[in-house]
Each structure stands twice: as C-alpha cells, then as structure tokens.
PDB file of N, CA and C in Angstrom:
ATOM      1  N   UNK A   1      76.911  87.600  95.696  1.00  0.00           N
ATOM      2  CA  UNK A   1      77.916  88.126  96.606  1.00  0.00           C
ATOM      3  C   UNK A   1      79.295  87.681  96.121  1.00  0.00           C
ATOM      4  N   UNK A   2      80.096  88.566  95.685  1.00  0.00           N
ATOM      5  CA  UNK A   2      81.579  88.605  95.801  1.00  0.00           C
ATOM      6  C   UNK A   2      82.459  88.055  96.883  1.00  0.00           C
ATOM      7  N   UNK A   3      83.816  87.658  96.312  1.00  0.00           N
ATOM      8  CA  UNK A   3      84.483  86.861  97.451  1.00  0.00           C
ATOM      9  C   UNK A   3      85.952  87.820  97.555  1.00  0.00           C
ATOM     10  N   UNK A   4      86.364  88.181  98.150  1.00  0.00           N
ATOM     11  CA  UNK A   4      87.564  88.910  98.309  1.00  0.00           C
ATOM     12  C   UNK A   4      88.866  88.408  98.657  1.00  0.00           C
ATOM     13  N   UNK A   5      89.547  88.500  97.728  1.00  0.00           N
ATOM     14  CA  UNK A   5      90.535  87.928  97.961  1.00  0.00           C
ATOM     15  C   UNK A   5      91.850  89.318  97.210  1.00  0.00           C
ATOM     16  N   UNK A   6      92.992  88.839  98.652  1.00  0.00           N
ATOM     17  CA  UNK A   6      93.755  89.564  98.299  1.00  0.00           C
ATOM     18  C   UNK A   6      95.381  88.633  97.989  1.00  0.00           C
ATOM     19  N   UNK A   7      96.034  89.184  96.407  1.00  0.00           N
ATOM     20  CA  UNK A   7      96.878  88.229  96.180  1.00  0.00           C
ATOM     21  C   UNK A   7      98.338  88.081  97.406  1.00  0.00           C
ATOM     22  N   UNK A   8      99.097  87.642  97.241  1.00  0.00           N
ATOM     23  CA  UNK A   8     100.208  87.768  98.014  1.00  0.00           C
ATOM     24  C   UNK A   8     101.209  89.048  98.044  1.00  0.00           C
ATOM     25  N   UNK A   9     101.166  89.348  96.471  1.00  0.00           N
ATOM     26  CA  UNK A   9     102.062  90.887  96.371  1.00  0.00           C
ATOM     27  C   UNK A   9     101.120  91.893  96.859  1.00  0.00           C
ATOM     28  N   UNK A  10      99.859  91.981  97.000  1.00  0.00           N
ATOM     29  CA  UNK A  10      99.258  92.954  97.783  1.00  0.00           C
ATOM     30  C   UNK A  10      99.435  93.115  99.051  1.00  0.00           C
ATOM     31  N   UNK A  11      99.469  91.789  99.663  1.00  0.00           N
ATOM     32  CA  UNK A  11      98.943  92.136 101.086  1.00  0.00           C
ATOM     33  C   UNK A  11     100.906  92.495 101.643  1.00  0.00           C
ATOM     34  N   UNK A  12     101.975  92.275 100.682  1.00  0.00           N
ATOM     35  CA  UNK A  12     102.833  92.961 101.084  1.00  0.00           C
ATOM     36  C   UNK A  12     102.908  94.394 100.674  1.00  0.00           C
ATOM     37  N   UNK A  13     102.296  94.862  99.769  1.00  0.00           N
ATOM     38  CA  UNK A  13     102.656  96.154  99.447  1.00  0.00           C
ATOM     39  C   UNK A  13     101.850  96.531 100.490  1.00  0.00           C
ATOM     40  N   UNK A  14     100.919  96.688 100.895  1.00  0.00           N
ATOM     41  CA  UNK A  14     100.118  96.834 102.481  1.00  0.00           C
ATOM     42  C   UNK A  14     101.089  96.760 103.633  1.00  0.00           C
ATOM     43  N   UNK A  15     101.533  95.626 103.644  1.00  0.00           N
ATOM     44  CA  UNK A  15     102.610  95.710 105.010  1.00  0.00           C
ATOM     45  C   UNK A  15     103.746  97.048 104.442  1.00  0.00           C
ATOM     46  N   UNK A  16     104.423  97.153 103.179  1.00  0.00           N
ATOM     47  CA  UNK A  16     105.222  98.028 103.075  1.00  0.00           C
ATOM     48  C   UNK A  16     104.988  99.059 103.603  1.00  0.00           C
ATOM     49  N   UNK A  17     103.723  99.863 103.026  1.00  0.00           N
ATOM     50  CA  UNK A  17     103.298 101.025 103.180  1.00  0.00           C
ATOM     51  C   UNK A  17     103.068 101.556 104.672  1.00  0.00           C
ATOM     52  N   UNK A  18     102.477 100.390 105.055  1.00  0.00           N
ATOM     53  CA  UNK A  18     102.575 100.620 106.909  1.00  0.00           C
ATOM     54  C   UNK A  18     103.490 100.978 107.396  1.00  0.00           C
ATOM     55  N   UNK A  19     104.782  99.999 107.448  1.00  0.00           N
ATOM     56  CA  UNK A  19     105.819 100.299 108.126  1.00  0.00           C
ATOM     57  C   UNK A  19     106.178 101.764 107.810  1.00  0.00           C
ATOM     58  N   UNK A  20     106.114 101.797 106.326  1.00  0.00           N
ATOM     59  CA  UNK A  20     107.062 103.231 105.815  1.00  0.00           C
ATOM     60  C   UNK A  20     106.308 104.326 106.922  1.00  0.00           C
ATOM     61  N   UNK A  21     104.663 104.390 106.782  1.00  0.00           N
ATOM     62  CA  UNK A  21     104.089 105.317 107.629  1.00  0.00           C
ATOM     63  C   UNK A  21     104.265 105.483 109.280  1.00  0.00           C
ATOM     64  N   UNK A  22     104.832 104.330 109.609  1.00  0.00           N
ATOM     65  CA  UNK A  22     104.713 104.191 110.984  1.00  0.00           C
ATOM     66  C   UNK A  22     106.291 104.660 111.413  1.00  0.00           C
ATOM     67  N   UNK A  23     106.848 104.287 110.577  1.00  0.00           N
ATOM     68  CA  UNK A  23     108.457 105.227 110.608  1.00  0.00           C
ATOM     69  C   UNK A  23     108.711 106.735 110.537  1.00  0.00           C
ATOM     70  N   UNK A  24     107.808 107.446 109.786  1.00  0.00           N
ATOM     71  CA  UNK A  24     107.587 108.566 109.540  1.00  0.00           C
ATOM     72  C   UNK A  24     106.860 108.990 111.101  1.00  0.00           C
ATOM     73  N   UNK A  25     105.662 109.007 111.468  1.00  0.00           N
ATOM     74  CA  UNK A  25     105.015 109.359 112.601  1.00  0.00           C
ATOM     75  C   UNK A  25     104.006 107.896 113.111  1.00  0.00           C
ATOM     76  N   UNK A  26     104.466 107.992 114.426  1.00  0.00           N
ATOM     77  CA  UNK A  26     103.683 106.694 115.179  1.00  0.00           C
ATOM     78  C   UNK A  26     102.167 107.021 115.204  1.00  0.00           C
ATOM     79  N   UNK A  27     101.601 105.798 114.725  1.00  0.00           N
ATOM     80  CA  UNK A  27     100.692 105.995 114.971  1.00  0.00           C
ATOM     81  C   UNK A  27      99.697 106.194 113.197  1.00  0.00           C
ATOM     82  N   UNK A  28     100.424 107.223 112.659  1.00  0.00           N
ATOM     83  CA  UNK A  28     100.082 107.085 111.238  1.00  0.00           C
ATOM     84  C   UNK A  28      99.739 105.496 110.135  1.00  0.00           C
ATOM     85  N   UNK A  29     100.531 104.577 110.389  1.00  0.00           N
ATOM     86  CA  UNK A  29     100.090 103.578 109.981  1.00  0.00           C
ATOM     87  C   UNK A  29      98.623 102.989 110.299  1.00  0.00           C
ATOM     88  N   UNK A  30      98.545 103.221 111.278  1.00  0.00           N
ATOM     89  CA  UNK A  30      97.344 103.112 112.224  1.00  0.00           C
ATOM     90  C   UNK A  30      96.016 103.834 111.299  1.00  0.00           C
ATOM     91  N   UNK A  31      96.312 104.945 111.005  1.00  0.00           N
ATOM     92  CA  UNK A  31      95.064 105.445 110.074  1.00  0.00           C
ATOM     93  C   UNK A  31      95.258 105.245 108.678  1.00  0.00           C
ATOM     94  N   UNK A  32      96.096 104.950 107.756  1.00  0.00           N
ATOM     95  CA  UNK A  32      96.270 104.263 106.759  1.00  0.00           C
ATOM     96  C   UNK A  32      95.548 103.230 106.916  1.00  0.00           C
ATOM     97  N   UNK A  33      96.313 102.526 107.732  1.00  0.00           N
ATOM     98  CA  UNK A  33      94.910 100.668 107.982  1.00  0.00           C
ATOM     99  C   UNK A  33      93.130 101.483 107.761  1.00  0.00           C
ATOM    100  N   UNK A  34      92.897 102.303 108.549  1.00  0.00           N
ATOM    101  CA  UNK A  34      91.660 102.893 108.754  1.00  0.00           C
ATOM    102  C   UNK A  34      90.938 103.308 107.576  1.00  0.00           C
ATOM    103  N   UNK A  35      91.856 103.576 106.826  1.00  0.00           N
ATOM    104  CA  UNK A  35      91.289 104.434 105.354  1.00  0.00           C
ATOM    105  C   UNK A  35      91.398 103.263 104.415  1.00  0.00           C
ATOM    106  N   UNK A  36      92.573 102.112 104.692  1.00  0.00           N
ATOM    107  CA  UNK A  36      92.251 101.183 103.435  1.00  0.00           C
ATOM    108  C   UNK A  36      91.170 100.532 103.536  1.00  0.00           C
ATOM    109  N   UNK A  37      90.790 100.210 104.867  1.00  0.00           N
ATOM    110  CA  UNK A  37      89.871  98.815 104.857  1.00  0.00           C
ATOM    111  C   UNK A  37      88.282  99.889 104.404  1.00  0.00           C
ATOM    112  N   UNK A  38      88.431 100.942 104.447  1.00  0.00           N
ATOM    113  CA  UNK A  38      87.167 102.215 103.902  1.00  0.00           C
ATOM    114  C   UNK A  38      87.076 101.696 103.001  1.00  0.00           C
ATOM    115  N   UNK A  39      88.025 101.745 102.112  1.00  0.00           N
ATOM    116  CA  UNK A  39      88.389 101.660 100.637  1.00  0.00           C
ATOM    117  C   UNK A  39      87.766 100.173 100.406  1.00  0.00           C
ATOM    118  N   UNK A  40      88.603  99.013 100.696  1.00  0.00           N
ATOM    119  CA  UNK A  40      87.960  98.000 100.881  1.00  0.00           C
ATOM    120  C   UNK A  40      86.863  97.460 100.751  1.00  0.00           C
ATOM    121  N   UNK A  41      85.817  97.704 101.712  1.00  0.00           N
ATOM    122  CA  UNK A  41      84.229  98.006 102.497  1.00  0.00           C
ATOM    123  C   UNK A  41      84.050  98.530 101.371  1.00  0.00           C
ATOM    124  N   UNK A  42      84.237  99.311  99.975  1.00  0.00           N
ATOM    125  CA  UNK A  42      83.590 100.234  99.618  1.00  0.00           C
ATOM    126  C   UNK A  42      83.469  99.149  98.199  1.00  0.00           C
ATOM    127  N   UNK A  43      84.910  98.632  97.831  1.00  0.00           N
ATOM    128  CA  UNK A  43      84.711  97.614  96.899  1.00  0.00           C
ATOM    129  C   UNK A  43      84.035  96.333  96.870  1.00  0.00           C
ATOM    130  N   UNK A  44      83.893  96.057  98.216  1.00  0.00           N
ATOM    131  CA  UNK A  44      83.275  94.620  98.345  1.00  0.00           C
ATOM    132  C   UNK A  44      81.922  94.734  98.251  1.00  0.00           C
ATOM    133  N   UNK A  45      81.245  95.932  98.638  1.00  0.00           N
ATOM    134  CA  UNK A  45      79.789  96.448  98.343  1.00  0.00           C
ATOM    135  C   UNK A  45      79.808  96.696  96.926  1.00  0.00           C
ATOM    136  N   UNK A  46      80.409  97.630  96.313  1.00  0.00           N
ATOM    137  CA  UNK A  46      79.891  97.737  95.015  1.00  0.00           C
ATOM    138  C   UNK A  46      81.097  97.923  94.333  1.00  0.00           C
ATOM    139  N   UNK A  47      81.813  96.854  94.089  1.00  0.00           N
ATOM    140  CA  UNK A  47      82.854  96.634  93.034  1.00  0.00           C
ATOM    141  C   UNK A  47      83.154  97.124  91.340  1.00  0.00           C
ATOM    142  N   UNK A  48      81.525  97.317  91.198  1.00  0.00           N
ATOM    143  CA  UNK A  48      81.522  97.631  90.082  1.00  0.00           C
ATOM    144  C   UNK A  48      81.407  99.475  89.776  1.00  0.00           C
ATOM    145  N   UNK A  49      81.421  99.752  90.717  1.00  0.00           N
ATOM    146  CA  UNK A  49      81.110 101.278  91.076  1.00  0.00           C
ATOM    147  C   UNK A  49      82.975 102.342  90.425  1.00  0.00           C
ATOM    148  N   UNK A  50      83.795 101.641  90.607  1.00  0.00           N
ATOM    149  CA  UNK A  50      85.098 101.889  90.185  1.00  0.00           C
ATOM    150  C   UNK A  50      85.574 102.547  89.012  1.00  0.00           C
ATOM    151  N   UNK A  51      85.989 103.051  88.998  1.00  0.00           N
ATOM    152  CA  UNK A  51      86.405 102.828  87.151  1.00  0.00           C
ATOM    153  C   UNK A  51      87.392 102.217  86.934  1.00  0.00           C
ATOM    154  N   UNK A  52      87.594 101.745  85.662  1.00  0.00           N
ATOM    155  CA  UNK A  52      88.974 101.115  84.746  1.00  0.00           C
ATOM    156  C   UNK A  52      89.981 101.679  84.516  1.00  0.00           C
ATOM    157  N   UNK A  53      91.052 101.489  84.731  1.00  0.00           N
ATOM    158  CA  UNK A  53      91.741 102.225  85.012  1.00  0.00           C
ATOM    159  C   UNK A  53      93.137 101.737  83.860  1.00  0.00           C
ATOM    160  N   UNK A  54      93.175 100.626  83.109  1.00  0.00           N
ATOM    161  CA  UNK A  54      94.151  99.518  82.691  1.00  0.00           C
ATOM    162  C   UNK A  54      93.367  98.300  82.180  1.00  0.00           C
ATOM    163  N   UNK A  55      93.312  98.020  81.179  1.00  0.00           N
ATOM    164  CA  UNK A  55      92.373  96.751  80.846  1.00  0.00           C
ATOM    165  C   UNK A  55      91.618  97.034  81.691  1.00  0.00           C
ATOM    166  N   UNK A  56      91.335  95.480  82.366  1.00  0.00           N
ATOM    167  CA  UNK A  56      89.640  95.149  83.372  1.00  0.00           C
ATOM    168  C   UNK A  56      90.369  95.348  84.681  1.00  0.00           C
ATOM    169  N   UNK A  57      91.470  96.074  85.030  1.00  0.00           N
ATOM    170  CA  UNK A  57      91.344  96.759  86.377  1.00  0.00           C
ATOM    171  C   UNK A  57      91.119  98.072  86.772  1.00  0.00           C
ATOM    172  N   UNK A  58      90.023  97.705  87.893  1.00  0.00           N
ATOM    173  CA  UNK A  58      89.328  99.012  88.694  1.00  0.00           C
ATOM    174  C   UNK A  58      90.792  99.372  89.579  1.00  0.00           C
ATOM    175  N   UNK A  59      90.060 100.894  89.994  1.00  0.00           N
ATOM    176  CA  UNK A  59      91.207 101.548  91.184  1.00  0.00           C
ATOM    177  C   UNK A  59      90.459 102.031  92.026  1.00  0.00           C
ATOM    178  N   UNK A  60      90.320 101.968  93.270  1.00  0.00           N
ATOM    179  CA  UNK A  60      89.408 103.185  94.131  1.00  0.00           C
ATOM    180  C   UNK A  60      90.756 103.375  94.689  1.00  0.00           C
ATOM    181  N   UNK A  61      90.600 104.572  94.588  1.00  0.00           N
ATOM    182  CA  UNK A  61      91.390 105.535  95.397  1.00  0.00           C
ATOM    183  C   UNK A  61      91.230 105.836  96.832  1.00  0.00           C
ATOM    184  N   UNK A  62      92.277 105.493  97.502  1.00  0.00           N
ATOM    185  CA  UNK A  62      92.253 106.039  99.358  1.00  0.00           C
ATOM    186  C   UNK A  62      92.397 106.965  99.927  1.00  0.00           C
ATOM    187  N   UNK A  63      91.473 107.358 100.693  1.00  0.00           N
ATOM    188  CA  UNK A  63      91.072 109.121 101.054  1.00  0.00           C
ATOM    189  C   UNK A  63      92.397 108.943 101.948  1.00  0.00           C
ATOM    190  N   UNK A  64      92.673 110.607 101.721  1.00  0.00           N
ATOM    191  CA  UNK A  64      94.238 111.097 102.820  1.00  0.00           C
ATOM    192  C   UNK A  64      95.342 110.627 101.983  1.00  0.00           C
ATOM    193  N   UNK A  65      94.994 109.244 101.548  1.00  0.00           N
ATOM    194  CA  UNK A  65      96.895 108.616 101.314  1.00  0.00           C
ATOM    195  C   UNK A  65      96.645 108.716  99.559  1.00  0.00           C
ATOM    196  N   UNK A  66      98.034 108.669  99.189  1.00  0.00           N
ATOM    197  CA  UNK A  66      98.459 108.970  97.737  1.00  0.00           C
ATOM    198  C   UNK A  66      98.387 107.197  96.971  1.00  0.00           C
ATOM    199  N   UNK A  67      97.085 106.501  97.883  1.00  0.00           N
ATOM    200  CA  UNK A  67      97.383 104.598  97.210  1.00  0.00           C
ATOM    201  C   UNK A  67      96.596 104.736  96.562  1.00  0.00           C
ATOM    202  N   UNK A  68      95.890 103.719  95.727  1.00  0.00           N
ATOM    203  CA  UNK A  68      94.804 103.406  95.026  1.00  0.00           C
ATOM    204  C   UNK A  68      94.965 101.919  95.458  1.00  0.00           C
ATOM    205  N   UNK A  69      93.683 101.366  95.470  1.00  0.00           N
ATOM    206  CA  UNK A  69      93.237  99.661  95.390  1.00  0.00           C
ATOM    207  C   UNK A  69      93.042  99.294  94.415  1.00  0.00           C
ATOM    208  N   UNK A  70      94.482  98.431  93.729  1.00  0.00           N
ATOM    209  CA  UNK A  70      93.841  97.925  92.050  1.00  0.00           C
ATOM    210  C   UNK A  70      93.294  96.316  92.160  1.00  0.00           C
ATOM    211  N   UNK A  71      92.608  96.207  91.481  1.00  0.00           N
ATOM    212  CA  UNK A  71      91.516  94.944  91.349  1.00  0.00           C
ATOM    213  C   UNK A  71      90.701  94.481  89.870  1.00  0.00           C
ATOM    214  N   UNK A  72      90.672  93.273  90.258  1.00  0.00           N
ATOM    215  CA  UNK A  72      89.652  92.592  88.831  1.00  0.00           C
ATOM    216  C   UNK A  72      88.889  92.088  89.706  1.00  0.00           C
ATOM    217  N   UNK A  73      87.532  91.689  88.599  1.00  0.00           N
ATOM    218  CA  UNK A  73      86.604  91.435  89.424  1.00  0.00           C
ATOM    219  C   UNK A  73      86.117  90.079  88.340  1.00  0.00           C
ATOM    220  N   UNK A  74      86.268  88.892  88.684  1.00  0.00           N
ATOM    221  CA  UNK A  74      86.290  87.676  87.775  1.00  0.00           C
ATOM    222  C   UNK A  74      85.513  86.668  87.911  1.00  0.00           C
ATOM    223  N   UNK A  75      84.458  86.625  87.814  1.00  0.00           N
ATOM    224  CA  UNK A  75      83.083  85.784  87.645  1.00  0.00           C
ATOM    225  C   UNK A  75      82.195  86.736  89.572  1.00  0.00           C
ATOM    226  N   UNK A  76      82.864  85.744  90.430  1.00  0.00           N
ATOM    227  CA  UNK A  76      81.979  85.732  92.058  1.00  0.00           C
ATOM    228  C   UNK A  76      83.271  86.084  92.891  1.00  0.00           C
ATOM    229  N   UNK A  77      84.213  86.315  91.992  1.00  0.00           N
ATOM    230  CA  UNK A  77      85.732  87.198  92.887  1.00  0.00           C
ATOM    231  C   UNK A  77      85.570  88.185  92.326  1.00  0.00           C
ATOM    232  N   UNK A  78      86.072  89.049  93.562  1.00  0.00           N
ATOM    233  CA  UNK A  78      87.189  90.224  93.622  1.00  0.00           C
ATOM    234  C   UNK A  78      88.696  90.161  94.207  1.00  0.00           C
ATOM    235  N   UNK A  79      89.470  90.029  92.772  1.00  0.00           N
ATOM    236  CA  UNK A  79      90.677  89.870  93.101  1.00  0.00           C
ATOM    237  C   UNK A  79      91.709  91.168  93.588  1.00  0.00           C
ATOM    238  N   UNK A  80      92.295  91.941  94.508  1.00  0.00           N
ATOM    239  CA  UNK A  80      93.131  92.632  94.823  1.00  0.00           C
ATOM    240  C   UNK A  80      94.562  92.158  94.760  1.00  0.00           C
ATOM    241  N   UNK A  81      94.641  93.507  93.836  1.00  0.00           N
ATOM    242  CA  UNK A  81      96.481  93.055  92.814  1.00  0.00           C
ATOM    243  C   UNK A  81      97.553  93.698  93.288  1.00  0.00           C
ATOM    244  N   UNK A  82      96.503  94.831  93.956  1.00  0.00           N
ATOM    245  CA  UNK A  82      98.168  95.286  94.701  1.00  0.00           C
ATOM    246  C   UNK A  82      97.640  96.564  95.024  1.00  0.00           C
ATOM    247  N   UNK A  83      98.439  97.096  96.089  1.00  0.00           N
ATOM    248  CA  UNK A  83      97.677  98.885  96.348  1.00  0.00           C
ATOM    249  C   UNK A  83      99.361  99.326  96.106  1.00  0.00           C
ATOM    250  N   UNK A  84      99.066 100.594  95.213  1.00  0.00           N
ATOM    251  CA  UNK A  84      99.999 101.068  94.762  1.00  0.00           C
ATOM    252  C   UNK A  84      99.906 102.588  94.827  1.00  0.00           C
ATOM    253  N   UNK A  85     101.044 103.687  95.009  1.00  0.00           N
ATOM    254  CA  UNK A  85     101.274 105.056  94.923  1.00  0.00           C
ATOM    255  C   UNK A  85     100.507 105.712  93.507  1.00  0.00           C
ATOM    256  N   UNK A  86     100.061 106.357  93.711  1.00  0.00           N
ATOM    257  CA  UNK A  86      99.392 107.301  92.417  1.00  0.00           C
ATOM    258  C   UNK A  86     100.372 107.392  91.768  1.00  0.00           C
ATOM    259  N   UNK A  87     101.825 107.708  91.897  1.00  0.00           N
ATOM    260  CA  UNK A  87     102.930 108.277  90.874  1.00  0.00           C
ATOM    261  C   UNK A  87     103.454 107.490  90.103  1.00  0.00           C
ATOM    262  N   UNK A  88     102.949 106.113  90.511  1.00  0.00           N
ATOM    263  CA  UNK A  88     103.743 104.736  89.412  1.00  0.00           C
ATOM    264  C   UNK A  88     102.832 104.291  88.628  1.00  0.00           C
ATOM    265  N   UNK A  89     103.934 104.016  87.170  1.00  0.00           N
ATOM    266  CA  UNK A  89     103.176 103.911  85.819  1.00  0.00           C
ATOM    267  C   UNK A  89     102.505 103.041  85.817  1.00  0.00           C
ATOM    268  N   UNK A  90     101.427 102.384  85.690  1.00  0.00           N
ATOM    269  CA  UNK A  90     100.410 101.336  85.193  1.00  0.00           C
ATOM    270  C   UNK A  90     101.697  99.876  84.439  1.00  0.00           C
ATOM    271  N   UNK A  91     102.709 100.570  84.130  1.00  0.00           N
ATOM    272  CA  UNK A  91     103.373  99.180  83.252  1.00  0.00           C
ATOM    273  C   UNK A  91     103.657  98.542  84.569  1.00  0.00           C
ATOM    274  N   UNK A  92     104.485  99.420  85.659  1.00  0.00           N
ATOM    275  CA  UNK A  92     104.698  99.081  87.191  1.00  0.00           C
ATOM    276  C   UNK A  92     104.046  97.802  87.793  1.00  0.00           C
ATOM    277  N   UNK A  93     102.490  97.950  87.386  1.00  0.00           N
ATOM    278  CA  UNK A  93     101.708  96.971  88.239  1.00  0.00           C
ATOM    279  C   UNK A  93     100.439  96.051  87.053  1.00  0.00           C
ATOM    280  N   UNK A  94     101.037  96.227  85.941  1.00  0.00           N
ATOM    281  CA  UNK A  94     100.424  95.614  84.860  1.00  0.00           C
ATOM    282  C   UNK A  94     100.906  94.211  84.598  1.00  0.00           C
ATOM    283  N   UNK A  95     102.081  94.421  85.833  1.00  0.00           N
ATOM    284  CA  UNK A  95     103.241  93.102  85.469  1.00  0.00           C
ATOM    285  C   UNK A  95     102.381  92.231  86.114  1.00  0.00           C
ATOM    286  N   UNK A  96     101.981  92.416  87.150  1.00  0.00           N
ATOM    287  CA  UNK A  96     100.746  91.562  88.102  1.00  0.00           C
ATOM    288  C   UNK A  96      99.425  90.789  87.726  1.00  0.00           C
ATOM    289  N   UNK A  97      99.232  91.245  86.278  1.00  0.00           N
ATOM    290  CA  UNK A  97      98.208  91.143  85.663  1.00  0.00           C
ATOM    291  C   UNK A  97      98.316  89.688  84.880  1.00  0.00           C
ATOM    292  N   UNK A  98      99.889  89.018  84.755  1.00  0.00           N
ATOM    293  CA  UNK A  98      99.695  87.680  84.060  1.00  0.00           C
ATOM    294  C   UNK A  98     100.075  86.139  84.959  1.00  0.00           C
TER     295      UNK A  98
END
C-alpha cells in the first residue's frame, strides 16, 4: 500500500484553482473538489495505471476540468507535484521535479 502525500506547491495550486472557480460561478469549486479527489481515489488505487507523461511523472487527467494530477511514485509513496492546466508546458512544472 502506497502513502499519499501531497507537496506544498500542490495543495496551493488546488486552493488556486478553487477560488478561481468559485469566482466564476458559486458553487463550481465545489465540483472541481468532487472530480479531483475522483482523480485522486483513482491514483491511490492504482498509481501505476497512469501514463508518463515527463521523466517518471504520471498525469491522470480530471474529468470536466482542463487539470491533470502530476505525480511520482517513489518506493511506498505517491508523491503529488502539483495539479496543473493542460495548456502549460511540462518545463512549467518540471521545475518541481528537483
């Protein structure tokens, strides 16, 4: 069993994305949360199910929203590096990687 852990620049790009959604229409943040922790649930079961996306990080992608969940997965962790927009370059969040 895997241990999940999410770094510090993730769990703000998470808070970012909320607010932005919840500014746009109330309530929308609300199902963002709903669809990440899907996403989530989906990596902590089978982490390895992902593909590579950048070196040894996986992405699952989040149904409805334009994020992906990027992650390594390093001995009995699963590390989460950051959930990021489909439209930003891999150098963007590769910086996270050292």
């Amino acid at each position: 069993m895997h241990k999940l852990i999410f770094s510090k620049e993730a769990l703000l790009d998470i808070e970012q994305i909320a607010i932005w959604y919840e500014e746009q229409r109330e309530g929308l943040s609300y199902d963002f949360e709903l669809c990440l922790e899907e996403s989530v649930s989906q990596i902590f079961r089978n982490p390895e199910l992902f593909q590579v996306r950048y070196k040894n990080v996986k992405v699952r992608f989040i149904k409805r929203f334009p994020y992906g969940v990027h992650y390594l997965i390093n001995l009995d962790k699963i590390i989460v590096i950051g959930v990021f927009h489909t439209s930003r370059s891999p150098i963007d969040w590769s910086k996270r990687l050292k």
